[in-house]
PDB file of N, CA and C in Angstrom:
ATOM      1  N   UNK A   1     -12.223 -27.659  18.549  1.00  0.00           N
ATOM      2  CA  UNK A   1     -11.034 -27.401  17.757  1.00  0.00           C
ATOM      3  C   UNK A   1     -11.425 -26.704  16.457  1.00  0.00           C
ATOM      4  N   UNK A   2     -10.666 -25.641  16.234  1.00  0.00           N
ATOM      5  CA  UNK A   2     -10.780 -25.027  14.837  1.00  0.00           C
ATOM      6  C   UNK A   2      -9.942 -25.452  13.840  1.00  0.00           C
ATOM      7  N   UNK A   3     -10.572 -25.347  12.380  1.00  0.00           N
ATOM      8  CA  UNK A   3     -10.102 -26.219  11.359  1.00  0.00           C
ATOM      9  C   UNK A   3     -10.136 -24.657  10.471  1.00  0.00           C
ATOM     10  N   UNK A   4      -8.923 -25.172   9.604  1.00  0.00           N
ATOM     11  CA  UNK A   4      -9.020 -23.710   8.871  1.00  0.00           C
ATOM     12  C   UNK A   4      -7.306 -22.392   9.366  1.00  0.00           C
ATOM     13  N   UNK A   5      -7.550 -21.402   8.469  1.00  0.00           N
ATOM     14  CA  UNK A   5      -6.934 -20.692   8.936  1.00  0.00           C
ATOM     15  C   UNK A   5      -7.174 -19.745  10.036  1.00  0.00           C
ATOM     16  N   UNK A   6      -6.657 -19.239  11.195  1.00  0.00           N
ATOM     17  CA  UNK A   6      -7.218 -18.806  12.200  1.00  0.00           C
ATOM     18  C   UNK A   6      -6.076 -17.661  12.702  1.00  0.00           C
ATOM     19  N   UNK A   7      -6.365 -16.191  12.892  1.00  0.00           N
ATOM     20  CA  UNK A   7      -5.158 -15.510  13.878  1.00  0.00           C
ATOM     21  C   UNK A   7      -5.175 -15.746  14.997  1.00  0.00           C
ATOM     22  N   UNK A   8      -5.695 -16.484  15.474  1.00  0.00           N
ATOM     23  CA  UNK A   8      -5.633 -16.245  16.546  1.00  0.00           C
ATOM     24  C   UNK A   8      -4.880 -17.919  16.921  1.00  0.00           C
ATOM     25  N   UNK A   9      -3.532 -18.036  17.651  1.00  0.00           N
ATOM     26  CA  UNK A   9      -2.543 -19.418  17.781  1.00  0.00           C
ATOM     27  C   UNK A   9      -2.542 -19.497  19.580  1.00  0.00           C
ATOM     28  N   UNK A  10      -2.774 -20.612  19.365  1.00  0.00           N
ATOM     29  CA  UNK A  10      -2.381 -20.884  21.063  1.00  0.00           C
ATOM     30  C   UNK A  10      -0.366 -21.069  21.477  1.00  0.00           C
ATOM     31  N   UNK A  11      -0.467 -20.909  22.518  1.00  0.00           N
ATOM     32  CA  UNK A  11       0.722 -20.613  23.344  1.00  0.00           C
ATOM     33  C   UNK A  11       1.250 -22.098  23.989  1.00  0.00           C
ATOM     34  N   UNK A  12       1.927 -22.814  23.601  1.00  0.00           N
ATOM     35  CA  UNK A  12       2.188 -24.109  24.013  1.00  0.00           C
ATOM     36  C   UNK A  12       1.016 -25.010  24.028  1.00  0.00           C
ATOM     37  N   UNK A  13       1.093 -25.751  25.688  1.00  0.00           N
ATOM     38  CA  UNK A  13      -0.002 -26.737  25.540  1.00  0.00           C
ATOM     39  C   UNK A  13      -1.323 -26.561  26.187  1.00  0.00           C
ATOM     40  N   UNK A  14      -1.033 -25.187  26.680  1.00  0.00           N
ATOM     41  CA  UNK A  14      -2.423 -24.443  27.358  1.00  0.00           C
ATOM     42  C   UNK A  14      -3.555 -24.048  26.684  1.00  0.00           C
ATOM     43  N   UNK A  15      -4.216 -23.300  27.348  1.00  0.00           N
ATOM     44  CA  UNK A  15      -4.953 -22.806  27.133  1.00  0.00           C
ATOM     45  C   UNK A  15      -5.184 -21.585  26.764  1.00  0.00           C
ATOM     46  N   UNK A  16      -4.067 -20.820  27.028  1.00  0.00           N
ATOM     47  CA  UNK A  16      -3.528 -19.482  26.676  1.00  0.00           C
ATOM     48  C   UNK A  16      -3.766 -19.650  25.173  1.00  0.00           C
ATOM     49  N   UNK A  17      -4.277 -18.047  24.426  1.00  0.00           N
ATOM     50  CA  UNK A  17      -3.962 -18.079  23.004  1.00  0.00           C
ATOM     51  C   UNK A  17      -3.729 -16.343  23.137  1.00  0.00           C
ATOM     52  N   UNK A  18      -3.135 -16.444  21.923  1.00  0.00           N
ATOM     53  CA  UNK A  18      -2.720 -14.756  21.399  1.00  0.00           C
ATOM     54  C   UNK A  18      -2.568 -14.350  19.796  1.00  0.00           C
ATOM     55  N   UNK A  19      -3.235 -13.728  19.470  1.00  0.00           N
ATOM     56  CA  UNK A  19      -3.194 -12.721  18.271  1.00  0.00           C
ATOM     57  C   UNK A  19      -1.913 -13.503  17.390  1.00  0.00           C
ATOM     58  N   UNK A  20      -1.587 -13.717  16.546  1.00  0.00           N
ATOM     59  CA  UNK A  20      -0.692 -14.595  15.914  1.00  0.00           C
ATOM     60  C   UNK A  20       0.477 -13.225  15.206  1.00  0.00           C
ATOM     61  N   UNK A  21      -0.611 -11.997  14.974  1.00  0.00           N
ATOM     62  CA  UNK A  21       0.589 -10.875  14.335  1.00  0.00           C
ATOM     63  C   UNK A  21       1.638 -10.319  15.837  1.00  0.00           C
ATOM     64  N   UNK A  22       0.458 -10.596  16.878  1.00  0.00           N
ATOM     65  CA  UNK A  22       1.283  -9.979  18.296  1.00  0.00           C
ATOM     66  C   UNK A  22       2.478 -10.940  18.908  1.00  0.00           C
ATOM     67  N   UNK A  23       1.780 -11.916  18.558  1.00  0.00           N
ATOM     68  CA  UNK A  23       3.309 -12.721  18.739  1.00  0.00           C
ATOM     69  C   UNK A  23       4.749 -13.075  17.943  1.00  0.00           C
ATOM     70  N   UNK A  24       4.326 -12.603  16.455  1.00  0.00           N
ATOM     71  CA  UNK A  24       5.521 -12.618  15.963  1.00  0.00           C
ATOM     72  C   UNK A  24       6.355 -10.768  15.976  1.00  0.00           C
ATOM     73  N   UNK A  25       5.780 -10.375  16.312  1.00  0.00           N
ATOM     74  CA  UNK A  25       6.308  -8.964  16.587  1.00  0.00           C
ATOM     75  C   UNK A  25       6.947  -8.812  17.921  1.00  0.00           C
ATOM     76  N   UNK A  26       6.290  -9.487  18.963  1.00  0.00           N
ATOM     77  CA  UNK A  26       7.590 -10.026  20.281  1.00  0.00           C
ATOM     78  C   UNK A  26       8.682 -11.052  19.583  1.00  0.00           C
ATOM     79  N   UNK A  27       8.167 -11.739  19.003  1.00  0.00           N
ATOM     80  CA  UNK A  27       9.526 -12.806  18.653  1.00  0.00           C
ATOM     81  C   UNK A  27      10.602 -11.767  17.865  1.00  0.00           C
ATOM     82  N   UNK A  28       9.716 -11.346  16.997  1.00  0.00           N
ATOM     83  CA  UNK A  28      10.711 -10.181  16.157  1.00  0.00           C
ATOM     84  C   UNK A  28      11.418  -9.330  17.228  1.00  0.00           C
ATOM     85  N   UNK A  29      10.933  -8.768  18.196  1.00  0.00           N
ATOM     86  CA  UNK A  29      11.788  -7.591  19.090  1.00  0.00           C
ATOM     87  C   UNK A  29      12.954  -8.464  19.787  1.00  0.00           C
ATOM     88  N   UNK A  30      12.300  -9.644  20.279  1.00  0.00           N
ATOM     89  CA  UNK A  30      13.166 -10.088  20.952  1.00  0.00           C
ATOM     90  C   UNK A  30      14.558 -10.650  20.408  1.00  0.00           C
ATOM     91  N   UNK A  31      14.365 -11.047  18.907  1.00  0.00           N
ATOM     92  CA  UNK A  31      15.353 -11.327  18.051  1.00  0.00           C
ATOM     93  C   UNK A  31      16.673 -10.187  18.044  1.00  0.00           C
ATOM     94  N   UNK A  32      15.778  -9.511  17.362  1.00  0.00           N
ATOM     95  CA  UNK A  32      16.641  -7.775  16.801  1.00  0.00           C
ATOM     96  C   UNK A  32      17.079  -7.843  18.193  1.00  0.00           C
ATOM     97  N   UNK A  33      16.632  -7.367  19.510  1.00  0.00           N
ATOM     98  CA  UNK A  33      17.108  -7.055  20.530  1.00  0.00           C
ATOM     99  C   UNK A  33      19.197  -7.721  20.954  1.00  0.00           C
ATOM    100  N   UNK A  34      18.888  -8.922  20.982  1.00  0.00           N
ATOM    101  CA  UNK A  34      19.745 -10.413  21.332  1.00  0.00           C
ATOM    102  C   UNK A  34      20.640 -10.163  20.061  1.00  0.00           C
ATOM    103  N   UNK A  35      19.936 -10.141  19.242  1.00  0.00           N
ATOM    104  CA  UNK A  35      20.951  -9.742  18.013  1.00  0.00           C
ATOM    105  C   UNK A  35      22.003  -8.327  17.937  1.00  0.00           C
ATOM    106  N   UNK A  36      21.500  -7.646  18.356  1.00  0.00           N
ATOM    107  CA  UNK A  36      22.152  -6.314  18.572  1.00  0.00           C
ATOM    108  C   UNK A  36      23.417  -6.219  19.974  1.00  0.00           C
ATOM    109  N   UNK A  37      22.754  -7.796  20.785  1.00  0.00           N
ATOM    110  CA  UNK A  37      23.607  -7.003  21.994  1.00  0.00           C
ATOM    111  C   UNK A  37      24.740  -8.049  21.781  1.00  0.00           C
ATOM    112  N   UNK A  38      24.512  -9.613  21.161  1.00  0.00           N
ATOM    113  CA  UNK A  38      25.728 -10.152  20.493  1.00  0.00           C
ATOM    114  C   UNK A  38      26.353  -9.773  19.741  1.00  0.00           C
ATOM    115  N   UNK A  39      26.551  -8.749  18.525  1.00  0.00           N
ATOM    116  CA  UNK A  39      26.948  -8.307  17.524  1.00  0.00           C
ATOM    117  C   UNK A  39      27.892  -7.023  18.358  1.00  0.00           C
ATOM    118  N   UNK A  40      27.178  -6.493  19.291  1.00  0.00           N
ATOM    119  CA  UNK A  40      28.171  -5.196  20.290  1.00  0.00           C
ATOM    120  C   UNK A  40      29.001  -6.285  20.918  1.00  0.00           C
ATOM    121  N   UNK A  41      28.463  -6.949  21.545  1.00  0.00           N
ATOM    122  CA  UNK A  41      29.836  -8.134  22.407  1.00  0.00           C
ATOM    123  C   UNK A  41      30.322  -8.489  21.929  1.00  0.00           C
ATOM    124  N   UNK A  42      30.715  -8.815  20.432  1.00  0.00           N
ATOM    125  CA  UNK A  42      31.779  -9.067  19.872  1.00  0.00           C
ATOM    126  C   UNK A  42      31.996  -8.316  19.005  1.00  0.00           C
ATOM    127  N   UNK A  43      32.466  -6.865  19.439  1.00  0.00           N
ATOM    128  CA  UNK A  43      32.831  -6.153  18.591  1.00  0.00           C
ATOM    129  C   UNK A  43      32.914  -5.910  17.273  1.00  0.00           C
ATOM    130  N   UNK A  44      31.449  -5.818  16.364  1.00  0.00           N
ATOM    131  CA  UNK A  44      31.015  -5.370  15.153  1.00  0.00           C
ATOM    132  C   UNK A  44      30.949  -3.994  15.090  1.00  0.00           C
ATOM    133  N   UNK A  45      31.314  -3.051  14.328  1.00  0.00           N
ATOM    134  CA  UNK A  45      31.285  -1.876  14.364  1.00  0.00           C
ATOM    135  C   UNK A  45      29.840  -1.156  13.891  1.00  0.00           C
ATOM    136  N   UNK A  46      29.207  -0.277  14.118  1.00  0.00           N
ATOM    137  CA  UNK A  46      28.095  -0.176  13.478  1.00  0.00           C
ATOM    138  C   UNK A  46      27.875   0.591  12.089  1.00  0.00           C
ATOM    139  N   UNK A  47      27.217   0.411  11.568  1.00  0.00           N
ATOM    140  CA  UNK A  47      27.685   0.658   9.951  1.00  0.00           C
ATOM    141  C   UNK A  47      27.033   2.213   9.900  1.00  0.00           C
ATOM    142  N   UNK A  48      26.407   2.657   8.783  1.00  0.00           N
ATOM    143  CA  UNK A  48      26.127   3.926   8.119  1.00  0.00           C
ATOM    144  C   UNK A  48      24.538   3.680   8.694  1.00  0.00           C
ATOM    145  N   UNK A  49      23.784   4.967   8.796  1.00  0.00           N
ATOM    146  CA  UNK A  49      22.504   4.704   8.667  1.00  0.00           C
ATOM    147  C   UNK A  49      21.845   5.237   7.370  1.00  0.00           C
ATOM    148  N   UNK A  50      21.614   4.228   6.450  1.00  0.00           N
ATOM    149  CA  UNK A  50      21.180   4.401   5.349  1.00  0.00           C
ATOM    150  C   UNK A  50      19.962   4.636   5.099  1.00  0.00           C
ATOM    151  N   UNK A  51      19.288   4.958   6.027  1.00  0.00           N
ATOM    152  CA  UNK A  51      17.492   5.517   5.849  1.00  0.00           C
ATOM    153  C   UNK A  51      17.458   6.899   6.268  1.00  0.00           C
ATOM    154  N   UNK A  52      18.427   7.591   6.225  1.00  0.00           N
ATOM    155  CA  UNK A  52      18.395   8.951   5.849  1.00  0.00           C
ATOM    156  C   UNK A  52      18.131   9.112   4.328  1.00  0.00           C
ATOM    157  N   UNK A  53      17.388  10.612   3.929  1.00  0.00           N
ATOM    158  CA  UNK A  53      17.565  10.544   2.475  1.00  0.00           C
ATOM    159  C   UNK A  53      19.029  11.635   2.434  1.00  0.00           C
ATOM    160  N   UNK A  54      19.109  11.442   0.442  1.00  0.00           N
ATOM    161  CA  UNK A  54      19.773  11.857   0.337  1.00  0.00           C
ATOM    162  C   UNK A  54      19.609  13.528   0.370  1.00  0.00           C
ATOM    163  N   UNK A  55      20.496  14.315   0.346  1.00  0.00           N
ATOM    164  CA  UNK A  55      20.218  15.848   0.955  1.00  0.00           C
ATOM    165  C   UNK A  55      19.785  16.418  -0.584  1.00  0.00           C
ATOM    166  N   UNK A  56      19.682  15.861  -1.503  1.00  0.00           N
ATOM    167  CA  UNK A  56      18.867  16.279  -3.011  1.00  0.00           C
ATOM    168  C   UNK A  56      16.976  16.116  -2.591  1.00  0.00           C
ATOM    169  N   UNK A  57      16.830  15.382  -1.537  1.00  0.00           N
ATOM    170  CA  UNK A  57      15.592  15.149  -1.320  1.00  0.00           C
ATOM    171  C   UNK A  57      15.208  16.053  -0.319  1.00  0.00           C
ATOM    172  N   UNK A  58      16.196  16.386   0.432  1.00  0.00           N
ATOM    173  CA  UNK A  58      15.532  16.946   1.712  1.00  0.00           C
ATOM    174  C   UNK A  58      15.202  18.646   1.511  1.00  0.00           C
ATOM    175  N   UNK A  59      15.971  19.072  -0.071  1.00  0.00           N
ATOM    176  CA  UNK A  59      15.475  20.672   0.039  1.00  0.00           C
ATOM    177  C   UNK A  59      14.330  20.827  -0.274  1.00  0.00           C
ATOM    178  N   UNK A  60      13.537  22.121  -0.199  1.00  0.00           N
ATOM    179  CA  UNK A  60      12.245  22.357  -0.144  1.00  0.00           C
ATOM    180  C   UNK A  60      11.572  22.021   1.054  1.00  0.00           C
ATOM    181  N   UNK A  61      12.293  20.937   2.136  1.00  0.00           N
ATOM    182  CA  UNK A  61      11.041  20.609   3.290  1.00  0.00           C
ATOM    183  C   UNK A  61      11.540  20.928   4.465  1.00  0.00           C
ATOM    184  N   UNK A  62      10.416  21.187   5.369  1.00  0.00           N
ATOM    185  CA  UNK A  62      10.849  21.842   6.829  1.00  0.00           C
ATOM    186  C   UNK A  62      11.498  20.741   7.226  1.00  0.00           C
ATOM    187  N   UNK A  63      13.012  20.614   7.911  1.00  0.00           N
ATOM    188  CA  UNK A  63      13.537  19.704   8.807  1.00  0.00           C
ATOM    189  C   UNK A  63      12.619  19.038   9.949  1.00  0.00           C
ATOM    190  N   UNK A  64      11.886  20.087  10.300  1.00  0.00           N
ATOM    191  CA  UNK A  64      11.193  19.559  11.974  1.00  0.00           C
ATOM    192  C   UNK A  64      10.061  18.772  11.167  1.00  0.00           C
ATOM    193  N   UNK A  65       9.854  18.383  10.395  1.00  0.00           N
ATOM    194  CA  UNK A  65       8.491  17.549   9.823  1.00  0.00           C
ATOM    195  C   UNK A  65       8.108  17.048   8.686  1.00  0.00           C
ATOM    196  N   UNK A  66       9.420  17.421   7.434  1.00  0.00           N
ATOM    197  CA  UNK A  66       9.382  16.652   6.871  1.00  0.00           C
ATOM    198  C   UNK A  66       8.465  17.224   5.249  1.00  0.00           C
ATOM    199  N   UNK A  67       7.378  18.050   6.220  1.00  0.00           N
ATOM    200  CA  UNK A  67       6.386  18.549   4.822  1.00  0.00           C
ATOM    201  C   UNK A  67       6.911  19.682   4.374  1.00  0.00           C
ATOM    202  N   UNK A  68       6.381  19.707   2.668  1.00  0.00           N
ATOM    203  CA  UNK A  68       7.002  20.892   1.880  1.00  0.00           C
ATOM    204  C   UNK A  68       6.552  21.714   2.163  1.00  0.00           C
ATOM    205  N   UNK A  69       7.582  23.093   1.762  1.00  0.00           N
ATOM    206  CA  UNK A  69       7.363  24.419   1.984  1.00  0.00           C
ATOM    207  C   UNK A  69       6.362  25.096   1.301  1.00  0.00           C
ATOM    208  N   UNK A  70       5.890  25.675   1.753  1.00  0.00           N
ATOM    209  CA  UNK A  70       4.576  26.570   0.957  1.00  0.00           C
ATOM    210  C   UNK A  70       4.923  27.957   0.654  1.00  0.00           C
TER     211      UNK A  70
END
């Protein structure tokens, strides 16, 4: 048995273990996922996508990539 902090977490009562960042990044997908398809089944509308910038930011740079013009 390891004592201490460790990434690496076992999987119930087995013997199985896994990466501790890899498993909260499935828990995370699987969340967002379930979350997204309850929120459509009961008709939530979907909002703005606010991680566009604003179009004061976007002159000077090529659309297809983002980097400035030379």
């Amino acid at each position: 048995m390891r004592e201490g902090f460790s990434s690496i977490v076992g999987l119930g009562s087995g013997p199985l273990e896994i990466y501790a960042g890899l498993a909260a990044l499935v828990l995370n997908l699987i969340v967002a996922m379930a979350g997204t398809a309850v929120l459509e089944r009961v008709g939530v509308p979907r909002g703005a996508d606010l991680t566009d910038l604003p179009s004061r930011l976007t002159v000077g740079r090529r659309p297809e990539t983002g980097a400035n013009q030379q």
